[in-house]
Protein backbone atom coordinates (compact mmCIF):
# COMPACT_ATOMS: atom_id res chain seq x y z
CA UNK A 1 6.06 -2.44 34.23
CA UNK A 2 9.85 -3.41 34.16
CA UNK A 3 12.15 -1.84 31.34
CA UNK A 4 12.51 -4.41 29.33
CA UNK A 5 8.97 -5.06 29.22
CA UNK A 6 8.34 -1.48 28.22
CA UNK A 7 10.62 -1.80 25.89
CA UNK A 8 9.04 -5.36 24.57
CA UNK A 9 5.66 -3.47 23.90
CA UNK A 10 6.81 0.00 22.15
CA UNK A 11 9.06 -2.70 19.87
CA UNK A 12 5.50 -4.59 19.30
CA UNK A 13 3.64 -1.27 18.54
CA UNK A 14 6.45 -0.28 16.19
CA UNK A 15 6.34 -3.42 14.20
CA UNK A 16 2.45 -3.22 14.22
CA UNK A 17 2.86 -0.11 12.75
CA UNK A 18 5.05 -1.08 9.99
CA UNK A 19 3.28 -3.90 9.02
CA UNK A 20 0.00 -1.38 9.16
CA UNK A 21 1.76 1.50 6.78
CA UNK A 22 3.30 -1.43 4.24
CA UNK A 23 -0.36 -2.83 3.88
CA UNK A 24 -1.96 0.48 3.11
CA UNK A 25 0.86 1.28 0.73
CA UNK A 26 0.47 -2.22 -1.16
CA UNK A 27 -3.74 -1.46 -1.47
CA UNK A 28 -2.84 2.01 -2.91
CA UNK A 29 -0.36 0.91 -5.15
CA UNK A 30 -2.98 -1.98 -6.65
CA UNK A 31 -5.28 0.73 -6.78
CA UNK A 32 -3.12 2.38 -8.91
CA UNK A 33 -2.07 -0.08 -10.95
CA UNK A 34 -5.80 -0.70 -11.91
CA UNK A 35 -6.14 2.78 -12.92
CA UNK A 36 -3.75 2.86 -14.70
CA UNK A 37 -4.57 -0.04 -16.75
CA UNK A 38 -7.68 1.30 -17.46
CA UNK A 39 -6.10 4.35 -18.79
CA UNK A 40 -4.04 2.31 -21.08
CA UNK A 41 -7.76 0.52 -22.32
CA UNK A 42 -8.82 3.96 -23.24
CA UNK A 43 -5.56 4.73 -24.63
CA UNK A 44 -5.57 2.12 -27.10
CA UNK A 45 -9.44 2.54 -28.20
CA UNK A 46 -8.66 5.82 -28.77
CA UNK A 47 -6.09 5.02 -31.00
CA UNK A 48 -8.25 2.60 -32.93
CA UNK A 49 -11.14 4.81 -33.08
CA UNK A 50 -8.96 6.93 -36.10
């Protein structure tokens, strides 16, 4: 394998990995999100419920 090809795939694997990390940060963050809307649903029951 010739350097620039070497470098070619360790640029490809980088950018695969990027892409990889940003995804799994965007499904935690939704997951998040819907928690934390359902905290605000209990929330505002609660607050009815006096």
């Amino acid at each position: 394998m010739s350097g620039i090809t070497a470098v070619y795939v360790v640029f490809a694997i980088v950018i695969a990995s990027i892409f990889g990390y940003v995804f799994l940060l965007s499904r935690r963050q939704r997951e998040v999100e819907l928690e934390l809307d359902d905290l605000q649903a209990r929330l505002a029951e609660k607050g009815k419920g006096r």
